[in-house]
Each structure stands twice: as structure tokens, then as C-alpha cells.
PDB file of N, CA and C in Angstrom:
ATOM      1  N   UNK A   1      22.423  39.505-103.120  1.00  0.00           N
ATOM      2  CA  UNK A   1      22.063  40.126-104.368  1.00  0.00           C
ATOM      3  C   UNK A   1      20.540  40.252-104.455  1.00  0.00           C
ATOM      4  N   UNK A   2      19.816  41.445-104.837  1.00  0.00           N
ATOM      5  CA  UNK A   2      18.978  41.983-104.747  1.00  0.00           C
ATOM      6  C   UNK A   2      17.975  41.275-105.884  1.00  0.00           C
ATOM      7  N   UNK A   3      17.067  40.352-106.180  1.00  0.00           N
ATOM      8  CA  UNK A   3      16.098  40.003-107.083  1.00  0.00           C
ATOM      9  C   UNK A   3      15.667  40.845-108.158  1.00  0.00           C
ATOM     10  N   UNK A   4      15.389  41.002-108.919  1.00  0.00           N
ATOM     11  CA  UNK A   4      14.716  42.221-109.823  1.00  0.00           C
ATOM     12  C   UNK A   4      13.582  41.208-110.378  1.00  0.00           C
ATOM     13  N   UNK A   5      12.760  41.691-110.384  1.00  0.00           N
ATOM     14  CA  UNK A   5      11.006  41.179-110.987  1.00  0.00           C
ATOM     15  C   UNK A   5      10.204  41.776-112.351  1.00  0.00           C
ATOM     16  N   UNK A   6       9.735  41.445-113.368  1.00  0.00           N
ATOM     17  CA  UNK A   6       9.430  42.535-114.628  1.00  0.00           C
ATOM     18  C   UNK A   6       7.857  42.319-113.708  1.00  0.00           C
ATOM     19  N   UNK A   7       6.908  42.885-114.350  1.00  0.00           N
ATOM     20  CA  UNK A   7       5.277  43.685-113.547  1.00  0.00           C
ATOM     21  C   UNK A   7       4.825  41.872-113.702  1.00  0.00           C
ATOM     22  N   UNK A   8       5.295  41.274-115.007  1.00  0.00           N
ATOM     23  CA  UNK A   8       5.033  40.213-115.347  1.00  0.00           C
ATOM     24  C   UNK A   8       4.932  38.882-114.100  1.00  0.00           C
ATOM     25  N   UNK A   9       6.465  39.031-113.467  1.00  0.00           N
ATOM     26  CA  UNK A   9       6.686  38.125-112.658  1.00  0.00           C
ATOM     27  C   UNK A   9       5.783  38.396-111.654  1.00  0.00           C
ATOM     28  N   UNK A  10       5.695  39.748-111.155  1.00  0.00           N
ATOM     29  CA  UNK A  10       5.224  40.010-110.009  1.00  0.00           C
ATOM     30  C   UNK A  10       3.429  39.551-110.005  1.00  0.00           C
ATOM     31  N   UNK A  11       2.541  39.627-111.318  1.00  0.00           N
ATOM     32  CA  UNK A  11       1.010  39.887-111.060  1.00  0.00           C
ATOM     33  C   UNK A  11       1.481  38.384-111.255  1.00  0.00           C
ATOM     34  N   UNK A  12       2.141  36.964-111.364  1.00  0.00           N
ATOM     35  CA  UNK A  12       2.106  35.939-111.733  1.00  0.00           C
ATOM     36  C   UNK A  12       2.339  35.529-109.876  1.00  0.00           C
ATOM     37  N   UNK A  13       3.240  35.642-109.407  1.00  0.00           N
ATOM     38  CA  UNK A  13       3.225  36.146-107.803  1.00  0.00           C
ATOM     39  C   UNK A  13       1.775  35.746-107.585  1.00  0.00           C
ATOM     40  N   UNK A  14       1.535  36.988-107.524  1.00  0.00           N
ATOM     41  CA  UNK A  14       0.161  37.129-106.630  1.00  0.00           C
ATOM     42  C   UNK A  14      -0.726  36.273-107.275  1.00  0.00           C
ATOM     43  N   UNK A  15      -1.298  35.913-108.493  1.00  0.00           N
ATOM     44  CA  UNK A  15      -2.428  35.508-109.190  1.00  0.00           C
ATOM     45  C   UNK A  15      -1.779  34.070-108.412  1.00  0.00           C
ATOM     46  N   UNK A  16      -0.945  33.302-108.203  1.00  0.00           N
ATOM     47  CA  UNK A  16      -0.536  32.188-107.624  1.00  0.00           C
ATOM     48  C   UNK A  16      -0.994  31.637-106.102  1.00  0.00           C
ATOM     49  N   UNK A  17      -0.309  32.966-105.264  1.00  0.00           N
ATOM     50  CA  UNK A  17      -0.789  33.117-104.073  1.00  0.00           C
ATOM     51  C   UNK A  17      -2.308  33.124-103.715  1.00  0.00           C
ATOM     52  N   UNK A  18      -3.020  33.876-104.517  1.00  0.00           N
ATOM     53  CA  UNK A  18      -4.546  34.127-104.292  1.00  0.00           C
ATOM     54  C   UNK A  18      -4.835  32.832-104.492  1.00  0.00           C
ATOM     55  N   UNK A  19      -4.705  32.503-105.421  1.00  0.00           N
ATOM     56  CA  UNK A  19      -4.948  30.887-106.107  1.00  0.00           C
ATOM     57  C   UNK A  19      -4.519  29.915-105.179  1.00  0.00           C
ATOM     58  N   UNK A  20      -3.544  30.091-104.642  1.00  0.00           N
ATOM     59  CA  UNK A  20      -3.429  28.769-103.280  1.00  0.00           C
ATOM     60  C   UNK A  20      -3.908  28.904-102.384  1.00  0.00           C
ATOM     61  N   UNK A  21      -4.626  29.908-101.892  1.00  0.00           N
ATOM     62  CA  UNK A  21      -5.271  30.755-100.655  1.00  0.00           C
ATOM     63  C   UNK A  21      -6.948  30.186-100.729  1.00  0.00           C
ATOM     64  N   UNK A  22      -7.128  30.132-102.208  1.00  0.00           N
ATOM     65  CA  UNK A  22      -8.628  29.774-102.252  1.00  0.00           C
ATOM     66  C   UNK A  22      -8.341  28.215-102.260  1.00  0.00           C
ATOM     67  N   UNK A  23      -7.686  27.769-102.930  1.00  0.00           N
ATOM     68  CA  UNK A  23      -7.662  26.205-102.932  1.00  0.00           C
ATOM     69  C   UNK A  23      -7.349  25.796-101.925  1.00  0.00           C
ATOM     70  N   UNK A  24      -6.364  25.761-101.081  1.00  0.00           N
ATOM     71  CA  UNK A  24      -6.059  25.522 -99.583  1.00  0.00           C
ATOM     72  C   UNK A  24      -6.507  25.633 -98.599  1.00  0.00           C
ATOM     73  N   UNK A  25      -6.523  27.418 -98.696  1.00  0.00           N
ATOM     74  CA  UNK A  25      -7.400  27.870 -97.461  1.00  0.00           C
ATOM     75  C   UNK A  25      -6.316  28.443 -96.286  1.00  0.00           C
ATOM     76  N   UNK A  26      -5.028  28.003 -97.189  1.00  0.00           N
ATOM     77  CA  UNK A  26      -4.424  28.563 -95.860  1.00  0.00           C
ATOM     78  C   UNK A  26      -3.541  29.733 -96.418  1.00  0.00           C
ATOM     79  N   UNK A  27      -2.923  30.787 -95.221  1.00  0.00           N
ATOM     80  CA  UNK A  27      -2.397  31.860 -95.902  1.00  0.00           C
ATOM     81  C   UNK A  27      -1.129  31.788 -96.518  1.00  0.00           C
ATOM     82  N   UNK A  28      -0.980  32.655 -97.349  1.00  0.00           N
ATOM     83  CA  UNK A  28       0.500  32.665 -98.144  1.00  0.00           C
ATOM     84  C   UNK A  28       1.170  33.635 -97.994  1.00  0.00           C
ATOM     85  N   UNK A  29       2.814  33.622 -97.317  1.00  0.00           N
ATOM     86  CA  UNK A  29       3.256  34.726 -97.343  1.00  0.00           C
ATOM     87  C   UNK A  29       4.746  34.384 -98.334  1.00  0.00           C
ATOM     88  N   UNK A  30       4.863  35.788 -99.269  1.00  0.00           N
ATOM     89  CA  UNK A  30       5.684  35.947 -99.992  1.00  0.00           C
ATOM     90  C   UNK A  30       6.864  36.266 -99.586  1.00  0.00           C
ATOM     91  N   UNK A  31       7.854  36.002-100.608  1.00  0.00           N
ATOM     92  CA  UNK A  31       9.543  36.914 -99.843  1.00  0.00           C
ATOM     93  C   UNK A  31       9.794  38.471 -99.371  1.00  0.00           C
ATOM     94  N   UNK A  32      10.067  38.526 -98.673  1.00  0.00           N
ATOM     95  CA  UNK A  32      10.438  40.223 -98.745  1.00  0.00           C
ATOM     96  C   UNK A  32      10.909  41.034-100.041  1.00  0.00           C
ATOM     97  N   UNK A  33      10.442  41.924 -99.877  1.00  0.00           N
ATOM     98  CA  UNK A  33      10.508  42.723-101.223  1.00  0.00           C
ATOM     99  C   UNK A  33      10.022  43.955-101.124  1.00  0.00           C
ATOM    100  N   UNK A  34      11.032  44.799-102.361  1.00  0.00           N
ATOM    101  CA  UNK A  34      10.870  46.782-102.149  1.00  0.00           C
ATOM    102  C   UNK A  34       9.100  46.912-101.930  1.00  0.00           C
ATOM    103  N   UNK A  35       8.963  47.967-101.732  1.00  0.00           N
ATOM    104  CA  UNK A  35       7.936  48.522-101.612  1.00  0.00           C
ATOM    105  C   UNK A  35       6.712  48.911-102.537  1.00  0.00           C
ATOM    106  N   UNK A  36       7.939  49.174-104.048  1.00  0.00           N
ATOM    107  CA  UNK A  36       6.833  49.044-104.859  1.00  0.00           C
ATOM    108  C   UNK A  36       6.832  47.846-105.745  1.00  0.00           C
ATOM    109  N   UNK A  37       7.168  47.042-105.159  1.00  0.00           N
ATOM    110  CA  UNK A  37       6.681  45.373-105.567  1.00  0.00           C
ATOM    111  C   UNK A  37       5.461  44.822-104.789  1.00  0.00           C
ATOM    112  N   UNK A  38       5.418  45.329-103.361  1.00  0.00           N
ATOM    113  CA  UNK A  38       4.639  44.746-102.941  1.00  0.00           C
ATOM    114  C   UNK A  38       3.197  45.316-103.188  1.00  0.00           C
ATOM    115  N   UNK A  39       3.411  46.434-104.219  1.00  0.00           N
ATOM    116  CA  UNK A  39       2.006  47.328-104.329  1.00  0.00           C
ATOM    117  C   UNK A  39       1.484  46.720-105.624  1.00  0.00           C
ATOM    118  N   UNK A  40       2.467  46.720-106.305  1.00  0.00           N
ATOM    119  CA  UNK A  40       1.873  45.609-107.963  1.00  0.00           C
ATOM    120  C   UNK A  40       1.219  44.269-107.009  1.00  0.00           C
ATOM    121  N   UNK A  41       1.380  43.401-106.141  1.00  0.00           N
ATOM    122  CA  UNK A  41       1.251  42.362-105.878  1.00  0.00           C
ATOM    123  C   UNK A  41      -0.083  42.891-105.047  1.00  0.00           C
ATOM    124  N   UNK A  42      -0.390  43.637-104.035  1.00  0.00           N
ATOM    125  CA  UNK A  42      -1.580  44.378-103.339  1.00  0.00           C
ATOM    126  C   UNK A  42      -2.550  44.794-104.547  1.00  0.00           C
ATOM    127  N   UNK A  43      -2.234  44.994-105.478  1.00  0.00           N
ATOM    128  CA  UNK A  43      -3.219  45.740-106.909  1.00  0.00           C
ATOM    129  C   UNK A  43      -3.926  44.455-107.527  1.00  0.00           C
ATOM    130  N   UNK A  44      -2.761  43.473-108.081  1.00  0.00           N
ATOM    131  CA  UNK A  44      -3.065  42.297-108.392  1.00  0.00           C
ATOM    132  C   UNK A  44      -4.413  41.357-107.570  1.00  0.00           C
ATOM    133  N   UNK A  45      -3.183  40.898-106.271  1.00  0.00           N
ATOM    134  CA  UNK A  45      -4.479  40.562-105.177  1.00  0.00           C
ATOM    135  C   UNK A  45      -6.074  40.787-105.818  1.00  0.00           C
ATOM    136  N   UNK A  46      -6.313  42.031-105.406  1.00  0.00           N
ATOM    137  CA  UNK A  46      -7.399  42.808-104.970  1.00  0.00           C
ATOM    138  C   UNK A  46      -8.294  42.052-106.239  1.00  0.00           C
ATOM    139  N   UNK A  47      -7.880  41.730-107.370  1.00  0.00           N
ATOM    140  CA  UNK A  47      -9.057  41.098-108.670  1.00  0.00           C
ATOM    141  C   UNK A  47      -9.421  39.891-108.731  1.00  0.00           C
ATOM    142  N   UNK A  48      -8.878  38.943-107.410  1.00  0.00           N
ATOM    143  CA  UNK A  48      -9.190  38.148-106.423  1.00  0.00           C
ATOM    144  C   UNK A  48     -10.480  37.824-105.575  1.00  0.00           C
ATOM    145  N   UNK A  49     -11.541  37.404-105.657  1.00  0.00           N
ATOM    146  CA  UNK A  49     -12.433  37.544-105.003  1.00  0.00           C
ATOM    147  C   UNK A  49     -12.422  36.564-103.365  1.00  0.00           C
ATOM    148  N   UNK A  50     -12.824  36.855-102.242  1.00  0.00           N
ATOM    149  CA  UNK A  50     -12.573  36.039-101.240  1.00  0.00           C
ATOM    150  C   UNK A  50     -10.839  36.004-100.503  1.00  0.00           C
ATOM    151  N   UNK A  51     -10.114  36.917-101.451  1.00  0.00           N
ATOM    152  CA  UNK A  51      -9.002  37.134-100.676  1.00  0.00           C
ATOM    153  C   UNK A  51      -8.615  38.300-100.536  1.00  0.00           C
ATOM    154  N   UNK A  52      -7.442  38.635 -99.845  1.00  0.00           N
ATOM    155  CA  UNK A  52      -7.121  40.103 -98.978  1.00  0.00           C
ATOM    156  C   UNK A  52      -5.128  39.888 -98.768  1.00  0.00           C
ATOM    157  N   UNK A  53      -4.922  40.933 -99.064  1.00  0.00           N
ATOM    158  CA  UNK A  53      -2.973  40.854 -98.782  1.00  0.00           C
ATOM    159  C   UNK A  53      -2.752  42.434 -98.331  1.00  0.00           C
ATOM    160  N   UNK A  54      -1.703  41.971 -96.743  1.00  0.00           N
ATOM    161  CA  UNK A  54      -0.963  42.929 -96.583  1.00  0.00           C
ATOM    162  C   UNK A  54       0.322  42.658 -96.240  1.00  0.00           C
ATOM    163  N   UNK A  55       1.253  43.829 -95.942  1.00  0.00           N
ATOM    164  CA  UNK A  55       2.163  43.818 -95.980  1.00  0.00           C
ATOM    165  C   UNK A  55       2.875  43.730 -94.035  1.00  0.00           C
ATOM    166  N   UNK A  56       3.798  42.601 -93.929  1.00  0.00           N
ATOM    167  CA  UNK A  56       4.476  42.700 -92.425  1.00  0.00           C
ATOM    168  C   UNK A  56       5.545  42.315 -92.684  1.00  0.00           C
ATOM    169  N   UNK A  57       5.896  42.669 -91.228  1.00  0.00           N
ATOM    170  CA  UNK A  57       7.584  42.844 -91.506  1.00  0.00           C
ATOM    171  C   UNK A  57       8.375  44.189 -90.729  1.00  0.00           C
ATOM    172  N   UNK A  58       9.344  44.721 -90.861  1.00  0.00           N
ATOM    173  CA  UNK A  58       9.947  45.554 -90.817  1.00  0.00           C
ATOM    174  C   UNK A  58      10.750  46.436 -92.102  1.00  0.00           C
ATOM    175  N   UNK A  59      10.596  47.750 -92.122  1.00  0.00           N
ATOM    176  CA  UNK A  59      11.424  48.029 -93.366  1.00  0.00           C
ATOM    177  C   UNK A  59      12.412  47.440 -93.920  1.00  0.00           C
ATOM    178  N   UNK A  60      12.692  47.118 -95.094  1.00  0.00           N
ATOM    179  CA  UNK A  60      13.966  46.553 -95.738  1.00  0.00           C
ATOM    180  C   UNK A  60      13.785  44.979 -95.702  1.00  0.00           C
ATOM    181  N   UNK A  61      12.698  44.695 -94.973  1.00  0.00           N
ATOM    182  CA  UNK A  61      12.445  42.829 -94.893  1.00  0.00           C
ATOM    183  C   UNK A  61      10.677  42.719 -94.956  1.00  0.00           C
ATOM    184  N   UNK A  62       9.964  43.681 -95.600  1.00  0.00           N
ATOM    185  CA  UNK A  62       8.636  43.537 -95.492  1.00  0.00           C
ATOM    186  C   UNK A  62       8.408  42.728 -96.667  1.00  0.00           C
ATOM    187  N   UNK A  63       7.268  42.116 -95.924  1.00  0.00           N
ATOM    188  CA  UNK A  63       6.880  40.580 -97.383  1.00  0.00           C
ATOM    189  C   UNK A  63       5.129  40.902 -97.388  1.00  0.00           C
ATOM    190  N   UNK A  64       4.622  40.514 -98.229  1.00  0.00           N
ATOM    191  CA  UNK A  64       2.973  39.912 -98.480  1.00  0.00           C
ATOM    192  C   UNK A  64       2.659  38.632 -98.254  1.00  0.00           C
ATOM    193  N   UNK A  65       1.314  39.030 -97.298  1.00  0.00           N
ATOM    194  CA  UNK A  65       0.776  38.332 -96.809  1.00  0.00           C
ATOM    195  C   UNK A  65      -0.265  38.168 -97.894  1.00  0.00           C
ATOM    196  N   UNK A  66      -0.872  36.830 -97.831  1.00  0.00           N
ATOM    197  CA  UNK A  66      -2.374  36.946 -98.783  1.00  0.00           C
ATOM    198  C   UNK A  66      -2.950  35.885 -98.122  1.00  0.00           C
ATOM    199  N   UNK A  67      -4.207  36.280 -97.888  1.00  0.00           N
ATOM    200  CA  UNK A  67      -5.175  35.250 -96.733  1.00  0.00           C
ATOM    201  C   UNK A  67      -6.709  35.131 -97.390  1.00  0.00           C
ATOM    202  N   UNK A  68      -7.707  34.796 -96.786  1.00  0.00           N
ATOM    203  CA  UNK A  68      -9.047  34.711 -96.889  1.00  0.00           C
ATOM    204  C   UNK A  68      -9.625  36.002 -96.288  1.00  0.00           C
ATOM    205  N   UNK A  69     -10.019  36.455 -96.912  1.00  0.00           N
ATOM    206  CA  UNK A  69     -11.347  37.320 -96.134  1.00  0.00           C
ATOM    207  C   UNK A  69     -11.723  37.287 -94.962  1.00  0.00           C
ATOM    208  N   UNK A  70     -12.360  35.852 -94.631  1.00  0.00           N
ATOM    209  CA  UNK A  70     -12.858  35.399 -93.571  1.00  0.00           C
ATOM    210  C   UNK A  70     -11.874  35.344 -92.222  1.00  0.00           C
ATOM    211  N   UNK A  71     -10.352  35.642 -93.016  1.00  0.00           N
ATOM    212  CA  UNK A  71      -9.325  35.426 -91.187  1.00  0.00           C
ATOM    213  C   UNK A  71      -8.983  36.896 -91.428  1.00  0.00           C
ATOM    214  N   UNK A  72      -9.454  37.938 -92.019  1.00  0.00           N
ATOM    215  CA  UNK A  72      -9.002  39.099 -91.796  1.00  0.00           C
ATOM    216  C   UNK A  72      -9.147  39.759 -90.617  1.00  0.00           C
ATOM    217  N   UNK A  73     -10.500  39.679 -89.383  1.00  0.00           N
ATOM    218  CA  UNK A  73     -10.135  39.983 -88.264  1.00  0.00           C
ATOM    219  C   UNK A  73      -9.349  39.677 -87.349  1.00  0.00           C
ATOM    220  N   UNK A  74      -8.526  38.156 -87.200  1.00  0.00           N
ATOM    221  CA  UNK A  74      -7.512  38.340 -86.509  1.00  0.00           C
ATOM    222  C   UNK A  74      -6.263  38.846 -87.044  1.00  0.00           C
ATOM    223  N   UNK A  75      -6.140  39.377 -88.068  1.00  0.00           N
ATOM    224  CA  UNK A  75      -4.856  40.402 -87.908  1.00  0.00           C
ATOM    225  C   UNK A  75      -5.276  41.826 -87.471  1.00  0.00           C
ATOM    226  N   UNK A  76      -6.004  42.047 -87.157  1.00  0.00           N
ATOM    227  CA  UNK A  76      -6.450  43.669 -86.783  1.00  0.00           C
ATOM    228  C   UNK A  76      -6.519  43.260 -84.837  1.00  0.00           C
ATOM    229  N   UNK A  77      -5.371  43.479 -84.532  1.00  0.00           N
ATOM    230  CA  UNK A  77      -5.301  43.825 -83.334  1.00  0.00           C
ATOM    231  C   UNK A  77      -5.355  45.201 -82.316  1.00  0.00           C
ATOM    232  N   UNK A  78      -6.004  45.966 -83.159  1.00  0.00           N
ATOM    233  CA  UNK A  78      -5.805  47.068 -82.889  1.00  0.00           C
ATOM    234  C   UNK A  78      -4.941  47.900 -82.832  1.00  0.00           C
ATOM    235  N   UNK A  79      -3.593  47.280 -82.788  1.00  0.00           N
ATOM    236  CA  UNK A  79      -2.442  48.432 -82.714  1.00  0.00           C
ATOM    237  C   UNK A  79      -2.603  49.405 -83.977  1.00  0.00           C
ATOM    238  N   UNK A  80      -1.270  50.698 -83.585  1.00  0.00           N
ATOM    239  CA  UNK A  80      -1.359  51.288 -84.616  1.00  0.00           C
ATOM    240  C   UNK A  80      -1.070  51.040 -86.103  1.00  0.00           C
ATOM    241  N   UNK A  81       0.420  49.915 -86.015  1.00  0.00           N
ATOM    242  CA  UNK A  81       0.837  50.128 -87.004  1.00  0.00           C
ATOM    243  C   UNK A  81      -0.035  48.962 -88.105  1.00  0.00           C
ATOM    244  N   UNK A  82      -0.566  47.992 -86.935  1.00  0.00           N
ATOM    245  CA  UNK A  82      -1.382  47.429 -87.842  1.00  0.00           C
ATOM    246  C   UNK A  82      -2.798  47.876 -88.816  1.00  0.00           C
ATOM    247  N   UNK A  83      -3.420  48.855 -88.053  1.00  0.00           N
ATOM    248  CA  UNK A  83      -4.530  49.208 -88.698  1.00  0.00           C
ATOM    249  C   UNK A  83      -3.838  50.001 -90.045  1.00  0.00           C
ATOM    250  N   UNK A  84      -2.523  50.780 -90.041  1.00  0.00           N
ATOM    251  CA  UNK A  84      -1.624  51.437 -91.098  1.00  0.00           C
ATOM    252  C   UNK A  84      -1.944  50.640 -92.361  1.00  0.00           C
ATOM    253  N   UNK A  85      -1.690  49.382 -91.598  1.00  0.00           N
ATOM    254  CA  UNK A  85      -1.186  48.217 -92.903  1.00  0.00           C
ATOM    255  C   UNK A  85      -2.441  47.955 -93.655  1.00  0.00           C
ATOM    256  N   UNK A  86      -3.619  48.487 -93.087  1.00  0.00           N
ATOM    257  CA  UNK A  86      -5.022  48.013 -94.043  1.00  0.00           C
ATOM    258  C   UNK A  86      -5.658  49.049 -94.363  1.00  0.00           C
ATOM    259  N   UNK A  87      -4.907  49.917 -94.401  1.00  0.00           N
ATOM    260  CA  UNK A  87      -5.414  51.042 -95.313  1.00  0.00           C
ATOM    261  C   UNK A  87      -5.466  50.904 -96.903  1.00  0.00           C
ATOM    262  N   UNK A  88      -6.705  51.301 -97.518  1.00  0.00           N
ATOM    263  CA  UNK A  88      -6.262  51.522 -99.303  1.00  0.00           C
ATOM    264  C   UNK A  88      -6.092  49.925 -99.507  1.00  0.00           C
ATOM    265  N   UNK A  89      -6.311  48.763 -99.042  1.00  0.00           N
ATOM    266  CA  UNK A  89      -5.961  47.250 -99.128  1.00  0.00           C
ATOM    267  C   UNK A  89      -7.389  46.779 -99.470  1.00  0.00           C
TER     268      UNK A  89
END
């Protein structure tokens, strides 16, 4: 059975994640979820200072990632579909 989220749950999501990302330090990845959940949660993120979220996975199982700034070059391996994923992020 499929989750349903109000905008509410979702910016509470992310404002959480960012928030354990700075306190910890280590990355947080969320459950899989539609597509335009993970863009409320990418929007959210972003008012975050010192952190960064994208999305991996495969269609129908893609989740958010939310990390530090500072480890954002090792996810850029150059492939294609990764540089995709940091577009507009």
C-alpha cells in the first residue's frame, strides 16, 4: 500500500534530514517515493545551508539522498545519469 504525504509531512521530512546531516555529519537517505514528493523534499532541502539532496535509485524505487556539501564530489562520477541527477539541485 502506497503512503500518501500532505506538503506538511513531506517539508517536515526534509527539514529533519538536513537537520541530522548537519548534526551528524553523516548522510541521510529517505524511503522511496513518487517523483513529485521527492521535489517538495529537493525544494525544502535547498533552505538548508551546508547541505545538498538528490535523488537514486531506479524508477518506481527512487529515494533522497541528503548529504553535506563538502561530500558532494564523490557522487559525481561522471557518468551520465549521474550528472542528470544534479541538475536544477
Amino acid at each position: 500500500m502506497k503512503e500518501e504525504f500532505t506538503q506538511a509531512d513531506l517539508e517536515e521530512m526534509a527539514r529533519k534530514a538536513a537537520l541530522s546531516v548537519i548534526k551528524y555529519k553523516k548522510r541521510y537517505v529517505l524511503h522511496p517515493m513518487p517523483a513529485e514528493d521527492r521535489k517538495m523534499i529537493h525544494n525544502k532541502v535547498k533552505e538548508f545551508n551546508g547541505v545538498f539532496s538528490f535523488s537514486q535509485g531506479y524508477e518506481g524505487r527512487r529515494s533522497v539522498v541528503v548529504d553535506l556539501i563538502s561530500n558532494k564530489s564523490q557522487y559525481e562520477d561522471g557518468s551520465e545519469k549521474q550528472k542528470n541527477e544534479f541538475k536544477d539541485k
